[in-house]
C-alpha atoms as a PDB file:
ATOM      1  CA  UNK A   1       0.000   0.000   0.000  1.00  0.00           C
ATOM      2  CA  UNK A   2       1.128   3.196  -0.892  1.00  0.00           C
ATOM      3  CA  UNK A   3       1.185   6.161   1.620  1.00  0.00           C
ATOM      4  CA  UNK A   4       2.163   9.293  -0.346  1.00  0.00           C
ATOM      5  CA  UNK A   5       1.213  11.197  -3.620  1.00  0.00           C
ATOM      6  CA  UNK A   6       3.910  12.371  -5.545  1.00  0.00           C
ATOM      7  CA  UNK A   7       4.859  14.059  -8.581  1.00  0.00           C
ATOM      8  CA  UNK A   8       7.635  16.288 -10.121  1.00  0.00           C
ATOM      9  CA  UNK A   9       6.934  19.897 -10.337  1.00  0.00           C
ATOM     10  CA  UNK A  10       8.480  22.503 -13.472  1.00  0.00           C
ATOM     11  CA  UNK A  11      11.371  21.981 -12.310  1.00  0.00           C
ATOM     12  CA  UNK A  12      11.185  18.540 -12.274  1.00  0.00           C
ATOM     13  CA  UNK A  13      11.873  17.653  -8.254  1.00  0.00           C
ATOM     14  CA  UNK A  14       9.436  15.441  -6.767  1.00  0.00           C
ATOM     15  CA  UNK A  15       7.126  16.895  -4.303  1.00  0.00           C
ATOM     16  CA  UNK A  16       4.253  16.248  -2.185  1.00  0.00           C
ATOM     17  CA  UNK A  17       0.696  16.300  -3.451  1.00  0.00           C
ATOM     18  CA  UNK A  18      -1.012  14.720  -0.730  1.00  0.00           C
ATOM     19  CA  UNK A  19      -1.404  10.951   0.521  1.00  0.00           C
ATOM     20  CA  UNK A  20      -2.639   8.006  -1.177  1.00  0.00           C
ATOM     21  CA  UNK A  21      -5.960   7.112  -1.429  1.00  0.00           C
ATOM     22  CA  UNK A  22      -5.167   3.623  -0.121  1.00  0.00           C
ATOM     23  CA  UNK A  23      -5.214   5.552   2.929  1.00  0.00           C
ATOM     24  CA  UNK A  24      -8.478   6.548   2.945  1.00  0.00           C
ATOM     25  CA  UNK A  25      -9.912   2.674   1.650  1.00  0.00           C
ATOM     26  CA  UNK A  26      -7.219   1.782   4.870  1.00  0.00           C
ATOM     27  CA  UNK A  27      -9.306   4.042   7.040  1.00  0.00           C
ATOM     28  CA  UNK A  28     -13.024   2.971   5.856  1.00  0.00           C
ATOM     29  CA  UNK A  29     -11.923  -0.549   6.415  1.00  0.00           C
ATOM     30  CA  UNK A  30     -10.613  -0.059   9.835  1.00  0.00           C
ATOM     31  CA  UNK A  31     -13.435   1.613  10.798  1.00  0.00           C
ATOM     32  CA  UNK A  32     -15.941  -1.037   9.510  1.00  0.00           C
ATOM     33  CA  UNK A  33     -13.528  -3.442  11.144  1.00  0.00           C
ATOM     34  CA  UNK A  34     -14.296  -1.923  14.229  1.00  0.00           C
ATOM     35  CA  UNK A  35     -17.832  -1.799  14.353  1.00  0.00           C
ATOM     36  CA  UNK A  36     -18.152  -4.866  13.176  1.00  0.00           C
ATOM     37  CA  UNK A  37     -15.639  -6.487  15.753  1.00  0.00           C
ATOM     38  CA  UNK A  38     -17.956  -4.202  18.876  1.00  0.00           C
ATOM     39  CA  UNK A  39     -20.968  -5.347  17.815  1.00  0.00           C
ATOM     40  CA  UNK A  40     -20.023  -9.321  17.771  1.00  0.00           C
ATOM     41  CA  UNK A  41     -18.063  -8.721  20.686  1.00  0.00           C
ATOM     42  CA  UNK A  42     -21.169  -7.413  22.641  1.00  0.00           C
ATOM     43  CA  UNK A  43     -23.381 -10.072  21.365  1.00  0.00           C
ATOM     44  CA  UNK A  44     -21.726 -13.023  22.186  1.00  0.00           C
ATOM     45  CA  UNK A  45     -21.372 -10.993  25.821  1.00  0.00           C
ATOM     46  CA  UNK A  46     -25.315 -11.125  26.106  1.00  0.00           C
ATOM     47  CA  UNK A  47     -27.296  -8.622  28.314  1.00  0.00           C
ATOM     48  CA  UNK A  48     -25.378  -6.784  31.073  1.00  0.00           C
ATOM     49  CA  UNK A  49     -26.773  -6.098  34.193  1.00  0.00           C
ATOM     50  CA  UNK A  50     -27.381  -3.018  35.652  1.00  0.00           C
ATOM     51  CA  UNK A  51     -24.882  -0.830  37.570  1.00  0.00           C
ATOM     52  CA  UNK A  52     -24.197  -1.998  40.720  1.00  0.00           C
ATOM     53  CA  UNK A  53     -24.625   0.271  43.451  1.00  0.00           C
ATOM     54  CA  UNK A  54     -27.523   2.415  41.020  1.00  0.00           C
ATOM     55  CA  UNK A  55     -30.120   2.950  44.110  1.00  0.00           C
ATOM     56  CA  UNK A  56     -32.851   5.015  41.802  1.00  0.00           C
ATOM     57  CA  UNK A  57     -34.135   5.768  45.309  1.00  0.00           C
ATOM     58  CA  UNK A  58     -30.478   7.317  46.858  1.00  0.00           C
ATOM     59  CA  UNK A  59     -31.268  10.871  45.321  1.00  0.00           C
ATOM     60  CA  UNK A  60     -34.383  12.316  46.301  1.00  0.00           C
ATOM     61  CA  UNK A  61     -34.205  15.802  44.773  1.00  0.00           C
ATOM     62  CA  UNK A  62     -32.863  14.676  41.165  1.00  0.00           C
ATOM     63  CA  UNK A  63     -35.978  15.893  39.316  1.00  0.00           C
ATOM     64  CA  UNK A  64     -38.212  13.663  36.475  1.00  0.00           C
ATOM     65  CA  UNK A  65     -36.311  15.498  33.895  1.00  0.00           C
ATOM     66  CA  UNK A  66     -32.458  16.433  34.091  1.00  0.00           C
ATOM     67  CA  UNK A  67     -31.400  19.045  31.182  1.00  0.00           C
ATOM     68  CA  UNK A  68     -28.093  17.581  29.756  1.00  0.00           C
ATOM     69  CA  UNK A  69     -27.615  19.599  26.833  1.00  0.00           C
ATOM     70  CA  UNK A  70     -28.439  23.472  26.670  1.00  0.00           C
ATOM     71  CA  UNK A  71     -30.089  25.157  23.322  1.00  0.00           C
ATOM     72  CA  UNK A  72     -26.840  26.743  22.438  1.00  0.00           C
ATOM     73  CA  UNK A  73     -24.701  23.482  22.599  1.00  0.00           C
ATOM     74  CA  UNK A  74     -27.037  21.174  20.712  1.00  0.00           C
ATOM     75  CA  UNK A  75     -27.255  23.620  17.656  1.00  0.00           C
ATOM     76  CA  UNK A  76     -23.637  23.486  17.822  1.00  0.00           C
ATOM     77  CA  UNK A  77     -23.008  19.622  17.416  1.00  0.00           C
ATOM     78  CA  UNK A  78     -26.156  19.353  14.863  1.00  0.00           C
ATOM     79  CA  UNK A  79     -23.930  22.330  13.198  1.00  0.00           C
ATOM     80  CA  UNK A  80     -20.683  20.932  13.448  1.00  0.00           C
ATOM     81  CA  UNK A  81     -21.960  17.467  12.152  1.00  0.00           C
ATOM     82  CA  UNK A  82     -23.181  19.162   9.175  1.00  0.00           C
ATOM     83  CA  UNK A  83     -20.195  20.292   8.203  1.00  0.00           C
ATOM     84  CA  UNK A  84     -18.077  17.059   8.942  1.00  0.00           C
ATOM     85  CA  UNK A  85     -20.431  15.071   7.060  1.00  0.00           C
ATOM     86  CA  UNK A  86     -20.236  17.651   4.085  1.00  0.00           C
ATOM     87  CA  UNK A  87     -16.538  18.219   4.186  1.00  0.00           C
ATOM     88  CA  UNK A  88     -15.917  14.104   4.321  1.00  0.00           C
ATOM     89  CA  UNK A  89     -18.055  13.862   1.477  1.00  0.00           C
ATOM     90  CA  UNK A  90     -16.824  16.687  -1.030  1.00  0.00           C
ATOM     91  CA  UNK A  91     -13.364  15.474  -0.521  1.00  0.00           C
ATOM     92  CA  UNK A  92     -13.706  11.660  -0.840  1.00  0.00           C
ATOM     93  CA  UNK A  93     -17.012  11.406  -3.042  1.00  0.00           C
ATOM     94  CA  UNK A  94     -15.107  12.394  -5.952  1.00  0.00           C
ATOM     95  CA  UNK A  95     -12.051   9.861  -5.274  1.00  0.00           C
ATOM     96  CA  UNK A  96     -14.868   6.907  -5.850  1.00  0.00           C
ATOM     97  CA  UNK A  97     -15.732   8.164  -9.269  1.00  0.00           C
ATOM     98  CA  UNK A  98     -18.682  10.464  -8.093  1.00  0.00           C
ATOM     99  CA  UNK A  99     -17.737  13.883  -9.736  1.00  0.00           C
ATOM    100  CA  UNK A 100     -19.436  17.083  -9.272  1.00  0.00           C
ATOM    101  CA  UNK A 101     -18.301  21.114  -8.267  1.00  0.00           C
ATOM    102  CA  UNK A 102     -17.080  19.733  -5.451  1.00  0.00           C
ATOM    103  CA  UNK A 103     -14.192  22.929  -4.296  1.00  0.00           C
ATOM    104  CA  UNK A 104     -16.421  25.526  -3.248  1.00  0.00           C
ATOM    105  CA  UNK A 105     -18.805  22.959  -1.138  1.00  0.00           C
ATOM    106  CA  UNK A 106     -16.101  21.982   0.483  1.00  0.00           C
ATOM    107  CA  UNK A 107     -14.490  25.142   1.701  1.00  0.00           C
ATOM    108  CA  UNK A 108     -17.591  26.973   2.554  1.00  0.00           C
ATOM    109  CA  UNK A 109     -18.149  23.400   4.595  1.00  0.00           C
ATOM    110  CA  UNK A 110     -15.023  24.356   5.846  1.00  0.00           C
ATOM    111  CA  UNK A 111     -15.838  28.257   6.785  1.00  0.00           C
ATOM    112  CA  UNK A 112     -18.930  26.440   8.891  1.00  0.00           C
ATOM    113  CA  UNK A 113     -16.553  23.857  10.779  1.00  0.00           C
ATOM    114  CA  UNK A 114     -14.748  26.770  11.583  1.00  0.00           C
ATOM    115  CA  UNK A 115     -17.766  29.253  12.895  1.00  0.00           C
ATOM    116  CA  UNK A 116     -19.225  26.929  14.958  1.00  0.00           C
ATOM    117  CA  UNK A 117     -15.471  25.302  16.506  1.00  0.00           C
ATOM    118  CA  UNK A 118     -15.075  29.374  17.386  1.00  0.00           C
ATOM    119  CA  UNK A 119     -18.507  29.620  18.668  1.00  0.00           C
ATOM    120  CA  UNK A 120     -18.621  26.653  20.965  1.00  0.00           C
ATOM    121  CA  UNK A 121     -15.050  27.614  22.436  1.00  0.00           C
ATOM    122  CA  UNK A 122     -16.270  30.775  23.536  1.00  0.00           C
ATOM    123  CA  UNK A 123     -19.669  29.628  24.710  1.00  0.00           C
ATOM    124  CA  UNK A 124     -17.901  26.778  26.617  1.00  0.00           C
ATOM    125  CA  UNK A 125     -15.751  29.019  28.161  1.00  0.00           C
ATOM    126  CA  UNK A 126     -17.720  31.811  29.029  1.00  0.00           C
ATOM    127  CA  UNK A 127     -21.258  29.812  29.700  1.00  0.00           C
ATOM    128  CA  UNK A 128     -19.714  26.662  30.974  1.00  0.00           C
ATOM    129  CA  UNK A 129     -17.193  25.045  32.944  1.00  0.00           C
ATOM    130  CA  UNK A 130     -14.624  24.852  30.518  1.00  0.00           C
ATOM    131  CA  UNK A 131     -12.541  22.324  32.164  1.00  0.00           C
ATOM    132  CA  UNK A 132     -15.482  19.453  32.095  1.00  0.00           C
ATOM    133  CA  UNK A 133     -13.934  17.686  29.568  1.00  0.00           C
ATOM    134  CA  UNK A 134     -10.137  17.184  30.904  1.00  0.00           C
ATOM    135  CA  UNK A 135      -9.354  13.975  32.162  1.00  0.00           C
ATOM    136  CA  UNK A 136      -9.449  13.332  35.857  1.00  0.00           C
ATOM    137  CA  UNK A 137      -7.931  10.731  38.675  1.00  0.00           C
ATOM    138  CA  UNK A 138     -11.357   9.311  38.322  1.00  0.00           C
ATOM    139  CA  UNK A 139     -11.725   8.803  34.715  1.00  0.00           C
ATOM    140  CA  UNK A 140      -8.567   6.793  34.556  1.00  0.00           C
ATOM    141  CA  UNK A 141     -10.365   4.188  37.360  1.00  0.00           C
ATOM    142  CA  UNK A 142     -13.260   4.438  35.437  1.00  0.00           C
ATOM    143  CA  UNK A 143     -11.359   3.303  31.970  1.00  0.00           C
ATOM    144  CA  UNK A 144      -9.359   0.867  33.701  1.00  0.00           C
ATOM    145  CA  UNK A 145     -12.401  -0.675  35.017  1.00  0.00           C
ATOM    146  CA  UNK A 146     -14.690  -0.148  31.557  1.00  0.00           C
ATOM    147  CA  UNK A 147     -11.191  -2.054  29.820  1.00  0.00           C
ATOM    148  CA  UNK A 148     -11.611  -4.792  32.183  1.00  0.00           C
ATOM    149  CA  UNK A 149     -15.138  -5.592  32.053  1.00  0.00           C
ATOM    150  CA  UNK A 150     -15.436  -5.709  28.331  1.00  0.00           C
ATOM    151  CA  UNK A 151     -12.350  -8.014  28.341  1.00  0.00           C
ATOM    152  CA  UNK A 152     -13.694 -10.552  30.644  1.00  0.00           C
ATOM    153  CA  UNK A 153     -17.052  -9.828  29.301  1.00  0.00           C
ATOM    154  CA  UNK A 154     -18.778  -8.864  32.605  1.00  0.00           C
ATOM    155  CA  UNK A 155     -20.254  -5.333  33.855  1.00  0.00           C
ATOM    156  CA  UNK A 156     -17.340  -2.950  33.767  1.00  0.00           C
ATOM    157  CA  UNK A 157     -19.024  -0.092  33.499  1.00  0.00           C
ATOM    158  CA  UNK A 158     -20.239   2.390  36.925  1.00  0.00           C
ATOM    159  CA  UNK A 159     -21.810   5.455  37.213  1.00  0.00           C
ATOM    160  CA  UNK A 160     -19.771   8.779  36.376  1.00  0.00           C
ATOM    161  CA  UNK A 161     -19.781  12.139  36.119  1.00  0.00           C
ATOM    162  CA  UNK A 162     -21.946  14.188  33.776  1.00  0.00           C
ATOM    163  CA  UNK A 163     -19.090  13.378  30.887  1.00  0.00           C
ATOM    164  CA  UNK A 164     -17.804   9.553  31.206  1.00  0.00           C
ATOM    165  CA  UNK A 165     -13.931   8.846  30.757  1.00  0.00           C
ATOM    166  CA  UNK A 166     -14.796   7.594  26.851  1.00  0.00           C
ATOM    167  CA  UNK A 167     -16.447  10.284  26.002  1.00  0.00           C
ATOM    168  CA  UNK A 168     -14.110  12.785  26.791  1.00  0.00           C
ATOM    169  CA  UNK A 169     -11.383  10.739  25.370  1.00  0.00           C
ATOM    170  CA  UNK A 170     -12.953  10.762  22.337  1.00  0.00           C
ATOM    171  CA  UNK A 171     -13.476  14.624  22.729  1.00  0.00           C
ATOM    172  CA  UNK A 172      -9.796  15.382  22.985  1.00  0.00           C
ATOM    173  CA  UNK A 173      -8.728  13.192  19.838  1.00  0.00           C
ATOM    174  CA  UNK A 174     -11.326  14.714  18.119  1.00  0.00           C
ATOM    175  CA  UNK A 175      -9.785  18.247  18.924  1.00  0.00           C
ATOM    176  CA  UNK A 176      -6.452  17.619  17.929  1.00  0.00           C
ATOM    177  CA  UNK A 177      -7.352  15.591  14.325  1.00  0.00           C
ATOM    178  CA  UNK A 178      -9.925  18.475  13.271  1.00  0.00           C
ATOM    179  CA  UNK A 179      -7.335  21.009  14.511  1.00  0.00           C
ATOM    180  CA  UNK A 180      -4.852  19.951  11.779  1.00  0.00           C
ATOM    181  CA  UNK A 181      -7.488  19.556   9.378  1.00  0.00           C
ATOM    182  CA  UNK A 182      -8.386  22.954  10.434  1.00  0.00           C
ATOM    183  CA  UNK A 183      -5.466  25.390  10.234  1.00  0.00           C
ATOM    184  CA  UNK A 184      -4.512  23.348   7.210  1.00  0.00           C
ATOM    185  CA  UNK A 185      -7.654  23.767   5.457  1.00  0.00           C
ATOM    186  CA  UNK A 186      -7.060  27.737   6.290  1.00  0.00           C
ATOM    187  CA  UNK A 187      -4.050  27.231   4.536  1.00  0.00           C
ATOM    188  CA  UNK A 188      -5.202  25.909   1.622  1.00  0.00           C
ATOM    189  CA  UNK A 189      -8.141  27.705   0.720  1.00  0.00           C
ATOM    190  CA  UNK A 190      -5.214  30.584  -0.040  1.00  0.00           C
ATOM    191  CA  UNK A 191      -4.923  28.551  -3.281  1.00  0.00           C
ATOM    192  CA  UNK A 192      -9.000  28.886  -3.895  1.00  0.00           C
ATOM    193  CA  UNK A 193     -10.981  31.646  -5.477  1.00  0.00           C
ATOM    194  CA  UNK A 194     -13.040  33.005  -2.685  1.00  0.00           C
ATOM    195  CA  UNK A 195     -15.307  36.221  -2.390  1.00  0.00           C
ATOM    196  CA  UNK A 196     -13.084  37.216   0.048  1.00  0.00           C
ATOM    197  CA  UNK A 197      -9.689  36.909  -1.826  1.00  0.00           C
ATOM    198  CA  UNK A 198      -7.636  36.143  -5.462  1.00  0.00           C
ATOM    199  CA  UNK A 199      -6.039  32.750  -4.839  1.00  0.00           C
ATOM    200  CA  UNK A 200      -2.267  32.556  -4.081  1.00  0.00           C
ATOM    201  CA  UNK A 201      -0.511  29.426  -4.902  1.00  0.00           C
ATOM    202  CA  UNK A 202       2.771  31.029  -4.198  1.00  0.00           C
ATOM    203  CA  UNK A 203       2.445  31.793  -0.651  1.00  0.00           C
ATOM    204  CA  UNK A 204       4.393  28.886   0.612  1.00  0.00           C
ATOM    205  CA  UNK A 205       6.870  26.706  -1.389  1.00  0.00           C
ATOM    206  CA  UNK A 206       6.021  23.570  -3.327  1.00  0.00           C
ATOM    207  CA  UNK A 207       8.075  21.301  -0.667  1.00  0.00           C
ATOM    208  CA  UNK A 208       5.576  22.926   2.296  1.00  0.00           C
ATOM    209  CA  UNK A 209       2.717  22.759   0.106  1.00  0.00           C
ATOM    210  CA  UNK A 210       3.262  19.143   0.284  1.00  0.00           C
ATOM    211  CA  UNK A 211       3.427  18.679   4.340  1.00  0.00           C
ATOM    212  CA  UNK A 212       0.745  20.758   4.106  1.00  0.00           C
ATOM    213  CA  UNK A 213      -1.707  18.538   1.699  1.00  0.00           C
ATOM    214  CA  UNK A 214      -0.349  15.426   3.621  1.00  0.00           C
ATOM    215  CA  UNK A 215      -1.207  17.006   6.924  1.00  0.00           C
ATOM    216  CA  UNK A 216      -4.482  17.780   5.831  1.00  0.00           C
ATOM    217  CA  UNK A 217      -4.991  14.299   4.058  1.00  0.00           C
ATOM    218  CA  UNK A 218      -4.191  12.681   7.408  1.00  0.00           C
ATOM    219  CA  UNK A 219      -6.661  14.449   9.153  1.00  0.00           C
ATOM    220  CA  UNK A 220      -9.256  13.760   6.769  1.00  0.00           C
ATOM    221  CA  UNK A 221      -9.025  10.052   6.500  1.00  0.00           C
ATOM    222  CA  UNK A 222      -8.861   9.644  10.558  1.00  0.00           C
ATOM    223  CA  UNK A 223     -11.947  11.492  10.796  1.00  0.00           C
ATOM    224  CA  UNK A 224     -13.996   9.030   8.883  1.00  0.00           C
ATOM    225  CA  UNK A 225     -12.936   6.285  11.258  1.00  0.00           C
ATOM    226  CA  UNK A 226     -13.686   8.174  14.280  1.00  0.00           C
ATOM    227  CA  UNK A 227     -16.782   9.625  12.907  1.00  0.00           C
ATOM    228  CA  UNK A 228     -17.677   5.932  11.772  1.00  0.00           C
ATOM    229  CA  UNK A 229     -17.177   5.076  15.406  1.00  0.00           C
ATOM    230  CA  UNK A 230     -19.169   7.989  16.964  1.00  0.00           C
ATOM    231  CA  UNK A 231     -22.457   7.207  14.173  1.00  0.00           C
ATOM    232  CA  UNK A 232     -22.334   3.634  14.926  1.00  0.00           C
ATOM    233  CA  UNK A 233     -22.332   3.988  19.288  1.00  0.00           C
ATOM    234  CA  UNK A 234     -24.827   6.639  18.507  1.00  0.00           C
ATOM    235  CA  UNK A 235     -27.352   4.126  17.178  1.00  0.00           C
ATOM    236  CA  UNK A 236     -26.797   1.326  19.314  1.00  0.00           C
ATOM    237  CA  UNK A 237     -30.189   0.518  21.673  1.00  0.00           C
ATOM    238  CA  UNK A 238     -28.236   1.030  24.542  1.00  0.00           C
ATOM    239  CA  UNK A 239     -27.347   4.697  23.614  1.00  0.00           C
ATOM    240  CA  UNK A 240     -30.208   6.039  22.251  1.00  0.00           C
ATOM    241  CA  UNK A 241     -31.145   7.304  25.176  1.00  0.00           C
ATOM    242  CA  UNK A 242     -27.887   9.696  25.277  1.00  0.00           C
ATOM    243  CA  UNK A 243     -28.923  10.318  21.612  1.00  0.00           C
ATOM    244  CA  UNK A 244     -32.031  11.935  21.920  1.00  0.00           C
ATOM    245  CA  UNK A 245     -30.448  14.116  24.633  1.00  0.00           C
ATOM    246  CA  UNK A 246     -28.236  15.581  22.045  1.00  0.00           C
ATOM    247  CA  UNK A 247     -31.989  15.972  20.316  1.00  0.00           C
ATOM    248  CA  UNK A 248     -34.138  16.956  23.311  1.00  0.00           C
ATOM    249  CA  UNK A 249     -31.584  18.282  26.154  1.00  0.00           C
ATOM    250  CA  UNK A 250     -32.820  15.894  28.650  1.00  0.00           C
ATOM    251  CA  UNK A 251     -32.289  12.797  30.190  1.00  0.00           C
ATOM    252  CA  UNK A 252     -35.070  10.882  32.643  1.00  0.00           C
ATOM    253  CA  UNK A 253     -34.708  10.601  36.035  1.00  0.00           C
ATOM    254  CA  UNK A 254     -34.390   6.342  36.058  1.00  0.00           C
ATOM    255  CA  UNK A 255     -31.475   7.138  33.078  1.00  0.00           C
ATOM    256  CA  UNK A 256     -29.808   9.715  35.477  1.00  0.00           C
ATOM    257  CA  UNK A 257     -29.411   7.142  38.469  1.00  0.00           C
ATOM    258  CA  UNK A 258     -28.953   4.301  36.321  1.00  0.00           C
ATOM    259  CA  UNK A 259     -25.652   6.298  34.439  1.00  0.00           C
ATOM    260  CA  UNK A 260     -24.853   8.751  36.486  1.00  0.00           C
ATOM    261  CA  UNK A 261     -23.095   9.409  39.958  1.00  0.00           C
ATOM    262  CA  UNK A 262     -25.544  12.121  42.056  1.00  0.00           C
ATOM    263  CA  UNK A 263     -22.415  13.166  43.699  1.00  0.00           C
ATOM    264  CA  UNK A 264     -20.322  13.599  40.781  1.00  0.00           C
ATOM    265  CA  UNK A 265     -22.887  15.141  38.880  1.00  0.00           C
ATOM    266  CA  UNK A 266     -25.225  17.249  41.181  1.00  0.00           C
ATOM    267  CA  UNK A 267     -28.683  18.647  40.119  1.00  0.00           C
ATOM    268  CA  UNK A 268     -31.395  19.908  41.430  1.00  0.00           C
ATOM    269  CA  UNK A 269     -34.561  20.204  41.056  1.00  0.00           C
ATOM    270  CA  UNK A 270     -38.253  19.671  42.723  1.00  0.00           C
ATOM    271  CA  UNK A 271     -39.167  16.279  43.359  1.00  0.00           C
ATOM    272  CA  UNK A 272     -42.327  15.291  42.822  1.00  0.00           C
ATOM    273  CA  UNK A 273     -43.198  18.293  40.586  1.00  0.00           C
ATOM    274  CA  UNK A 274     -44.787  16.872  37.117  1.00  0.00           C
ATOM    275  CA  UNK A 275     -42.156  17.930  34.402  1.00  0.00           C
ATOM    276  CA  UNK A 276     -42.705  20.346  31.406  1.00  0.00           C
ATOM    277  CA  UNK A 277     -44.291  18.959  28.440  1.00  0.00           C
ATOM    278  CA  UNK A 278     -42.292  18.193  25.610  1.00  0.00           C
ATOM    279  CA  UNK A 279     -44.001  19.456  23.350  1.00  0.00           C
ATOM    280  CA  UNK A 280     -43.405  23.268  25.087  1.00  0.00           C
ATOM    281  CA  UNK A 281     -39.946  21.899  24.833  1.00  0.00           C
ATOM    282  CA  UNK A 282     -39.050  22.372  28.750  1.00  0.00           C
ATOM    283  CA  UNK A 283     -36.407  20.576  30.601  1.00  0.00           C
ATOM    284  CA  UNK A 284     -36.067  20.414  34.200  1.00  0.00           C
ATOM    285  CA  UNK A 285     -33.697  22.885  35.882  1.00  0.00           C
ATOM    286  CA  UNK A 286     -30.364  21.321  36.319  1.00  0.00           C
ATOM    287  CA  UNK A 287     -27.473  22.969  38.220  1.00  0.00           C
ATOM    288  CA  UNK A 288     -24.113  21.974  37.972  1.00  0.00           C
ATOM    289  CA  UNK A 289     -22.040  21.441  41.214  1.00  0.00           C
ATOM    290  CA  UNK A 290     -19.348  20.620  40.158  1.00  0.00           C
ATOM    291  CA  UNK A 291     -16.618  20.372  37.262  1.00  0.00           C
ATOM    292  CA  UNK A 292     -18.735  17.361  35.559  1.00  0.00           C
ATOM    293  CA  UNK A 293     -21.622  18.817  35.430  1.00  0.00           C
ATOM    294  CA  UNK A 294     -20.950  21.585  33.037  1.00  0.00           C
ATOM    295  CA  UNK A 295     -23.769  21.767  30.123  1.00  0.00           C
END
């Protein structure tokens, strides 16, 4: 399998043009591989039982409804995952044969990824607790245990914070692979037509170009494993529920105590009181307490 693009330039060196599209078949594959390996894996595990220690009677004031997701952060993610899912297809469509005007798609895509990364830094910064997501003493417990229990194929799993250890894992690799394909994409759409410039292919020399276009390629093909991975855990029965939080911005009271840790994620909220219909599209109050409990 090949890794790199490459082809001689007017003065006939050989220079970077990007990375082979084995790469990206290498990607898909691993990817399916994965999913396909979780799912079997899982089955042959059978039903798990619930979390031990979940006493849905331990936390009298968690309310019928606890919000998970605020407004402003779901219409970032919906956002954000139209853009992905636009960018991955404008640059890989045309690689299987599908062709169409593929270059402006893709960079206004790529204007939108941008926005909305900008957008939900400053929200989560200024509206939230931005330090949710880092990794704590607990998490690594909480992965050690989750590794074990799916190795020996019993219940690994135990009630966490508002943000479990996989989750933000998968946060912070998803930072760092959409940052490259980020300020590379900024780099490269100096070589595009825009309304907001005259294209520059001279900016930077042939040999940078070339890191550049592999950088970017890199990027690209890991995020169609990881957003393979993040579609197909989205779906699963088990996870719906977290799913339509991302839809609704609330979880239910029995899915709270059954996940979560009251102590490491602290709401509040009157008990008893009958929630807001759905319909009006009200959410019990939740109030975070602590650094995973951030919206």
């Amino acid at each position: 399998m090949e890794i790199f693009r490459r082809v001689a330039n007017p003065w006939n060196q050989e220079v970077l043009i990007g990375i082979s599209w084995d790469v990206m078949w290498a990607a898909a594959w691993a990817g399916l591989a994965f999913v396909v390996f979780h799912a079997v894996f899982v089955w042959g595990a059978g039903k798990k039982p619930e979390h031990a220690g979940a006493d849905h009677g331990s936390a009298a004031g968690v309310p019928e409804r606890v919000e998970r997701h605020v407004v402003a952060a779901r219409v970032f993610h919906w956002t954000m995952a139209l853009a992905m899912f636009t960018l991955l297809i404008t640059a890989f469509f045309p690689v299987l044969g599908i062709q169409f005007a593929w270059v402006t798609i893709h960079w206004m895509a790529g204007v939108l990824l941008i926005l909305s990364v900008a957008y939900h830094i400053v929200h989560a910064t200024l509206k939230q607790d931005f330090w949710s997501m880092w990794i704590e003493g607990r998490d690594v417990a909480d992965v050690i245990r989750l590794l074990k229990g799916f190795l020996t194929r019993t219940d690994g799993r135990s009630r966490t914070g508002k943000y479990p250890a996989d989750h933000k894992l998968y946060h912070h690799l998803i930072v760092v692979v959409a940052g490259f394909a980020i300020v590379t994409g900024l780099l490269m759409m100096v070589r595009v037509d825009t309304p907001f410039w005259t294209r520059n292919p001279y900016l930077l020399a042939d040999s940078t170009w070339g890191v550049v276009y592999v950088l970017h390629g890199f990027s690209g093909v890991a995020l169609i494993t990881l957003v393979m991975a993040h579609v197909y855990f989205a779906i699963r029965p088990e996870k719906l529920w977290m799913t339509r939080s991302m839809i609704y911005g609330w979880v239910g009271r029995e899915q709270f105590l059954e996940h979560h840790d009251p102590e490491r994620w602290v709401v509040t909220g009157a008990a008893g009181v009958e929630p807001p219909s759905l319909s009006a599209g009200g959410v019990a109050e939740s109030v975070p307490q602590d650094p995973d409990s951030a919206p």
